[in-house]
N, C-alpha and C. Protein backbone atom coordinates (compact mmCIF):
# COMPACT_ATOMS: atom_id res chain seq x y z
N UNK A 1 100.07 126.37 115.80
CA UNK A 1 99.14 125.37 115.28
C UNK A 1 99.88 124.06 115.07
N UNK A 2 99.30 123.16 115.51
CA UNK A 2 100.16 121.89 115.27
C UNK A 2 99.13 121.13 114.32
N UNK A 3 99.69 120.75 113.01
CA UNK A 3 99.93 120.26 111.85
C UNK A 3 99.67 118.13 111.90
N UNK A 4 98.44 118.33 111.45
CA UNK A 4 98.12 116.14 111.90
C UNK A 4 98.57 115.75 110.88
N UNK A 5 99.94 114.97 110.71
CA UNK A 5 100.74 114.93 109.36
C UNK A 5 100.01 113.39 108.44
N UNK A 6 98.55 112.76 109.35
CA UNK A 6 97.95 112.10 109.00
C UNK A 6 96.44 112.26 108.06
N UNK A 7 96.39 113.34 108.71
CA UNK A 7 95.02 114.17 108.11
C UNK A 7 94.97 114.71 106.68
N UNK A 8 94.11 114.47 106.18
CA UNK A 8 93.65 115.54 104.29
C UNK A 8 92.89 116.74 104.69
N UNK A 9 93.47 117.33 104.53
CA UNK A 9 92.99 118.76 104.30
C UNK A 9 92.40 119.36 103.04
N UNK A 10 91.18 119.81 103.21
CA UNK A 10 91.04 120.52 101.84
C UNK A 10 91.00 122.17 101.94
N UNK A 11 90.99 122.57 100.79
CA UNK A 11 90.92 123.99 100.49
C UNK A 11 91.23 124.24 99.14
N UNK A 12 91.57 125.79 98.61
CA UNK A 12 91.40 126.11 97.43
C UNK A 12 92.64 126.62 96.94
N UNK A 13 93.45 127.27 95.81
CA UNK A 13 94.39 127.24 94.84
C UNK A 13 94.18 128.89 95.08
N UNK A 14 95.04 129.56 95.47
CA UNK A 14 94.80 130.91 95.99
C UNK A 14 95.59 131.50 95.34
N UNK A 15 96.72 131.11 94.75
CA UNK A 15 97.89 131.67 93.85
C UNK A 15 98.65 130.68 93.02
N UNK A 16 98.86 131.04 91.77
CA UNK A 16 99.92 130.23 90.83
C UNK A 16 100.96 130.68 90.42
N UNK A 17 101.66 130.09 90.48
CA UNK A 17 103.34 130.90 89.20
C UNK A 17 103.61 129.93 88.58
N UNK A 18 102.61 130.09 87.16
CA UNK A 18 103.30 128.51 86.28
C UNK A 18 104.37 128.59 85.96
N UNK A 19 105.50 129.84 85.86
CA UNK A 19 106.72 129.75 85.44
C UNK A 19 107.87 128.76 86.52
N UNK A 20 107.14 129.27 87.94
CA UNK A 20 108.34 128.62 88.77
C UNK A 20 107.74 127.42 89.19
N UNK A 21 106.42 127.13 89.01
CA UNK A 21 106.55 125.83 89.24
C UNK A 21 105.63 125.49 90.19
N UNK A 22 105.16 126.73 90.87
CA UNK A 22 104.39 126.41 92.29
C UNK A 22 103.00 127.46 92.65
N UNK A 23 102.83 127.35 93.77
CA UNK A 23 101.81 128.32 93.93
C UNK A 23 101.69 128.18 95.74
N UNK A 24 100.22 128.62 95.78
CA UNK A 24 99.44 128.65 97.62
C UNK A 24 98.14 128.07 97.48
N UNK A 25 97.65 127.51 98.61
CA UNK A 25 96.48 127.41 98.95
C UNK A 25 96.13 127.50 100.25
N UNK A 26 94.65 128.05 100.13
CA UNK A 26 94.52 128.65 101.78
C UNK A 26 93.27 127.23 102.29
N UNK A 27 93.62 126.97 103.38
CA UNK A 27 92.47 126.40 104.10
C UNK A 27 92.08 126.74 105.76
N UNK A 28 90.47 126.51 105.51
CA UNK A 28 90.04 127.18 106.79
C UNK A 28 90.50 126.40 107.99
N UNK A 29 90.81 125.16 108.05
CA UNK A 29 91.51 124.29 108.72
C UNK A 29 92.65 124.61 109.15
N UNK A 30 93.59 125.51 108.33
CA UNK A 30 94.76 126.17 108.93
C UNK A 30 94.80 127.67 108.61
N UNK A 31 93.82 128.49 109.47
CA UNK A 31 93.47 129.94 109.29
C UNK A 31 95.11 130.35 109.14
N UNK A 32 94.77 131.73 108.16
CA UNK A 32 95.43 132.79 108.51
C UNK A 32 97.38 132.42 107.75
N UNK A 33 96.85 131.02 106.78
CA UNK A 33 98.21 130.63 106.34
C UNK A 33 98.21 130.51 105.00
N UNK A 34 98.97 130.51 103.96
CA UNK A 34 98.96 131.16 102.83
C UNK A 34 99.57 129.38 102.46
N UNK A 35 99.23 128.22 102.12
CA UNK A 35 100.11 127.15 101.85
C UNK A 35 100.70 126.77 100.75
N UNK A 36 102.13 126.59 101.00
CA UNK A 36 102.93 126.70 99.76
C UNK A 36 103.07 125.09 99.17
N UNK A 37 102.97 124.55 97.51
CA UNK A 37 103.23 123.51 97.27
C UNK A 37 104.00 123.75 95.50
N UNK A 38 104.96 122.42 95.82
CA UNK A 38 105.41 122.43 94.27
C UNK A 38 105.05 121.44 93.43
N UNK A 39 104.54 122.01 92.26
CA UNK A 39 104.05 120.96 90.83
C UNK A 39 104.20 119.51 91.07
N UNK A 40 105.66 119.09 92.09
CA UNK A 40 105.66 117.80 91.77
C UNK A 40 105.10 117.15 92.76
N UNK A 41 104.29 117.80 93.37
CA UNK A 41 103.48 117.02 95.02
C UNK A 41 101.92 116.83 94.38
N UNK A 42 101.51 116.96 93.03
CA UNK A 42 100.52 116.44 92.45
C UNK A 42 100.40 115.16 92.14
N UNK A 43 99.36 114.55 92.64
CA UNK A 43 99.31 112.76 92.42
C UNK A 43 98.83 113.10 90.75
N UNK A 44 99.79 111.87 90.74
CA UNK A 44 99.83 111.45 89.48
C UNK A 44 98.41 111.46 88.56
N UNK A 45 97.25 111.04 89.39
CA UNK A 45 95.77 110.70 88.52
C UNK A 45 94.92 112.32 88.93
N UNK A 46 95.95 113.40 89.00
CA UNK A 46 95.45 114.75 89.42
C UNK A 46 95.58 115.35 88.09
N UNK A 47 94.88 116.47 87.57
CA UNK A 47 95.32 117.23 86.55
C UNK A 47 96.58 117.79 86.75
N UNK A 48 97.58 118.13 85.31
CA UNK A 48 98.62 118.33 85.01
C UNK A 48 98.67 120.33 85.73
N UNK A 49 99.79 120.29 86.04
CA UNK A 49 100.32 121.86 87.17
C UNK A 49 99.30 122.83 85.94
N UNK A 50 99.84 122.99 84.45
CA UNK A 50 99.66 123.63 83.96
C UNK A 50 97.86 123.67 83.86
N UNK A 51 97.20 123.16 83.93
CA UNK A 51 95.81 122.87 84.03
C UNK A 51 94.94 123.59 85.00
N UNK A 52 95.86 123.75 86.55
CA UNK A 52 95.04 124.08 87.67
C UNK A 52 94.89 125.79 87.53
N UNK A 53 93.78 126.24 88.11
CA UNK A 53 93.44 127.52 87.99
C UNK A 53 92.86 127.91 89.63
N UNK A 54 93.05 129.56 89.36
CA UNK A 54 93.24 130.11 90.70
C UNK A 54 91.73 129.32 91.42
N UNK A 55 91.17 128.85 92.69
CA UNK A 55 90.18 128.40 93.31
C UNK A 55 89.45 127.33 92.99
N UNK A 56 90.66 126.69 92.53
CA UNK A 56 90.00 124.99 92.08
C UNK A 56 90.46 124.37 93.70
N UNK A 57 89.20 123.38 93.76
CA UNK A 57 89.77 122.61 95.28
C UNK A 57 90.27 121.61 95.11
N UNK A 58 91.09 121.19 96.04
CA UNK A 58 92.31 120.47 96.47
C UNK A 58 92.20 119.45 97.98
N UNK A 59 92.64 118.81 97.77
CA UNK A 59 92.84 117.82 99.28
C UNK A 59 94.59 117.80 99.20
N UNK A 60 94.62 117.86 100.29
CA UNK A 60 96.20 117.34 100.75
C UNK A 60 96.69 117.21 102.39
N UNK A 61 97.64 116.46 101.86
CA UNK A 61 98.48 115.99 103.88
C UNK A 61 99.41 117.98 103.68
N UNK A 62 99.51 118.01 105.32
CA UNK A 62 100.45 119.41 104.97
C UNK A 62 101.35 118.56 105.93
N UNK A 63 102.84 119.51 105.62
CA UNK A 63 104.08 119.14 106.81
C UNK A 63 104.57 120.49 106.87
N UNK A 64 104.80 120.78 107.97
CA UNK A 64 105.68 121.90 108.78
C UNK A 64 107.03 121.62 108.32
N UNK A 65 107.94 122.62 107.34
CA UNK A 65 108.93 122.39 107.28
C UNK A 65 109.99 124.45 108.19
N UNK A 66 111.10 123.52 108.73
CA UNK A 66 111.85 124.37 109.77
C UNK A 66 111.93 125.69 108.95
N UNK A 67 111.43 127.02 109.56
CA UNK A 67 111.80 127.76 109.43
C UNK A 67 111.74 128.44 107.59
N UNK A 68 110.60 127.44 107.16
CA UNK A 68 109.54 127.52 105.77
C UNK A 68 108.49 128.09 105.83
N UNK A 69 107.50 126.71 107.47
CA UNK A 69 106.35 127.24 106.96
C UNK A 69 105.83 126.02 106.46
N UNK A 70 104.61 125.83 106.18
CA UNK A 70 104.10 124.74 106.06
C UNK A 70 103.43 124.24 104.32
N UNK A 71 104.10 123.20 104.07
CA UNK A 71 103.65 122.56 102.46
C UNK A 71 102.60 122.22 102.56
N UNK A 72 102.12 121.76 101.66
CA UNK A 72 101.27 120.67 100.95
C UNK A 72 101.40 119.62 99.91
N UNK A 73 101.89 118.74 100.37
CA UNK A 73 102.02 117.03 99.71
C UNK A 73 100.63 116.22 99.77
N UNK A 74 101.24 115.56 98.44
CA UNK A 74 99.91 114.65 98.32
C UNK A 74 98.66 115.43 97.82
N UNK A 75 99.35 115.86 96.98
CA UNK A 75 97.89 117.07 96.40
C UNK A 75 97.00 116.68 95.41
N UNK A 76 95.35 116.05 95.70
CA UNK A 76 94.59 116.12 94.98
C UNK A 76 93.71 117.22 94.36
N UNK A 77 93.44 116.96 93.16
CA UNK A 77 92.56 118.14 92.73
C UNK A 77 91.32 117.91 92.25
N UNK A 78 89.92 118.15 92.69
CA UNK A 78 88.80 117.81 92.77
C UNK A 78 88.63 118.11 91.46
N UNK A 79 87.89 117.24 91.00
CA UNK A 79 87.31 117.71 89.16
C UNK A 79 86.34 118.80 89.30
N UNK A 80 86.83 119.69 88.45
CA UNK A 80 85.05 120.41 88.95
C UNK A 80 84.12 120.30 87.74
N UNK A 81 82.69 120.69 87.97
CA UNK A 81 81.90 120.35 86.61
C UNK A 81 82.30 120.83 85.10
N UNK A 82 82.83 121.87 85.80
CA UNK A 82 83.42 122.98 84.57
C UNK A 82 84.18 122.55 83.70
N UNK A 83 85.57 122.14 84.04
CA UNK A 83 86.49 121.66 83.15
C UNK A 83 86.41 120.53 82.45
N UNK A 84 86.86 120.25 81.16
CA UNK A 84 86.52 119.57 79.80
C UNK A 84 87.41 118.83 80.41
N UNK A 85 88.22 117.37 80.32
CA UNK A 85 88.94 116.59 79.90
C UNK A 85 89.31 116.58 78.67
């Protein structure tokens, strides 16, 4: 699969580990891939790491890194109706 390092992708929050810092999100845009990102690839006007919960949606750029597997930078997180501010 080749990766449009220009493109936003969305999809959903499929796994967390608030201890280490990171988690996955899957999008149908890149079947069949589990995408890995860390706490600090959250834009700044996004809710705080500790905040996000499993299948909240997300926009982000992904990059193919060697022999990783592919991130997600630039990670927005859609408000949903649910959550309080």
């Amino acid at each position: 699969m080749t990766i449009d390092l220009q493109k936003r992708y969305t999809g959903k929050i499929f796994q967390l580990n608030t201890k280490g810092g990171f988690g996955f999100i899957t999008c149908h845009e890149i079947p069949f891939t589990r995408i890995y990102f860390h706490w600090s690839q959250l834009l700044q006007q996004t809710v705080n790491f500790l905040e996000l919960k499993k299948g909240d949606e997300v926009e982000f750029n992904a990059i193919e890194v060697p022999n990783k597997g592919i991130r997600a930078i630039k990670i927005d997180v859609f408000e949903s109706e649910n959550k309080v501010k």
